[in-house]
Protein backbone atom coordinates (compact mmCIF):
# COMPACT_ATOMS: atom_id res chain seq x y z
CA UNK A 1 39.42 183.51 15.74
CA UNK A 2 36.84 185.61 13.52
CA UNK A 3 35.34 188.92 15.39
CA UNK A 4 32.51 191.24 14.35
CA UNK A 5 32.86 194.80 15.45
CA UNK A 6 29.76 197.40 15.83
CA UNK A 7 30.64 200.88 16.29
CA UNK A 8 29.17 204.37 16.21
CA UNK A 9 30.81 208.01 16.33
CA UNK A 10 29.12 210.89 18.39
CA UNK A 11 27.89 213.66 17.84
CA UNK A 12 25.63 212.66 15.30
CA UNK A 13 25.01 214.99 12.33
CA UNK A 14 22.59 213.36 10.13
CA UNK A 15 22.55 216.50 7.32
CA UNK A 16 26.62 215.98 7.05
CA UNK A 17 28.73 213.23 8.26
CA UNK A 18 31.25 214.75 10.89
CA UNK A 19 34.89 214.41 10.40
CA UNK A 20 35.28 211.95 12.92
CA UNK A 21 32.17 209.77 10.92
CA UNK A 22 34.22 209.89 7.65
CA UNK A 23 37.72 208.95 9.66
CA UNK A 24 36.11 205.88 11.26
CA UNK A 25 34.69 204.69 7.57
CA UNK A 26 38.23 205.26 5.84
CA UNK A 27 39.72 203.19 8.96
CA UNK A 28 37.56 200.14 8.42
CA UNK A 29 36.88 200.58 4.26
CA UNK A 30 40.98 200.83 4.47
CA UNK A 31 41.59 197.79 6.78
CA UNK A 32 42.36 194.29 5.14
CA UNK A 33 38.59 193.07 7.17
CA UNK A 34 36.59 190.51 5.38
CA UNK A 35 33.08 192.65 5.02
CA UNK A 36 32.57 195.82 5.62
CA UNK A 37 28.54 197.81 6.42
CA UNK A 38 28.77 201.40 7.03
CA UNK A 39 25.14 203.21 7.75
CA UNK A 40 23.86 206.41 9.20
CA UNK A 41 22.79 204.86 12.39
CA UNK A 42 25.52 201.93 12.87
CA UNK A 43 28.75 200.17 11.34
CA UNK A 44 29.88 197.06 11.36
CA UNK A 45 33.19 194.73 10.15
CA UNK A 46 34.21 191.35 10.47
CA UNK A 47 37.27 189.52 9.63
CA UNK A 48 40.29 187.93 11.85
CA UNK A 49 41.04 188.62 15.19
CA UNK A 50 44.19 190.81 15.00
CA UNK A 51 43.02 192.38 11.73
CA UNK A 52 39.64 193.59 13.69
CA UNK A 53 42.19 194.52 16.73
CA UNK A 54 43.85 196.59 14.31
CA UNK A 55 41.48 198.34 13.28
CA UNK A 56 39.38 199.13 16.41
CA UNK A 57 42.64 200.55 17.63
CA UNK A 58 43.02 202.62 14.71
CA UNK A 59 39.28 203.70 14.78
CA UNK A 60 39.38 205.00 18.16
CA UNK A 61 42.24 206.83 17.88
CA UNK A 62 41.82 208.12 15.08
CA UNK A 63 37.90 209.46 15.26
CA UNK A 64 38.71 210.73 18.64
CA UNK A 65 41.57 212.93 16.94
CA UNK A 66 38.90 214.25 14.41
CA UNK A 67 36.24 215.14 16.84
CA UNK A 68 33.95 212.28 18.46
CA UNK A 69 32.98 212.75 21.80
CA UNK A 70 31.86 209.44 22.39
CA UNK A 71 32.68 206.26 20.27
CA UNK A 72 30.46 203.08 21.27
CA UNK A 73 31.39 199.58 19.89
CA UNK A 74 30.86 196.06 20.92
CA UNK A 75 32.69 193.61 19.36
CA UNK A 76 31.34 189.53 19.05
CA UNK A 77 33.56 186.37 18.51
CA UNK A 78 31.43 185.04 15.37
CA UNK A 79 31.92 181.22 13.99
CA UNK A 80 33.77 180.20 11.61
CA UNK A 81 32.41 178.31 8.37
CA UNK A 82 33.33 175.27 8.87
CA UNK A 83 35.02 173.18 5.52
């Protein structure tokens, strides 16, 4: 199974990315995920299920340990290309 994840960190700071902003980029950038979008207003990664799991459990943690208040994802079961 193939998932896409959206997430956001709170508070926003759109001067300086907060320390929980940069966390939750080096989480997913760092993860073995197939693509990777990081942008000022919304993130996103895809890539296998328990890679995703993996990394949505590291996210949260993680940014919540550096300072979000709120952390707001929604995660999709995409397709897979089929050969």
């Amino acid at each position: 199974m193939r998932l896409r994840v959206e997430f956001t960190t709170e508070p926003f700071d759109l001067d300086v990315a907060p320390a929980h902003a940069v966390v939750a980029r080096e989480v997913v950038e760092g993860a073995a995920l197939d693509s990777v979008d990081v942008g000022p207003f919304g993130n996103t990664a895809e890539g296998g299920a328990d890679v995703v799991l993996a990394a949505v459990d590291a996210l949260l943690r993680r940014s919540l340990e550096a300072g979000a208040t709120r952390v707001s994802l929604q995660v999709n079961v995409i397709a897979e290309a089929e050969g």
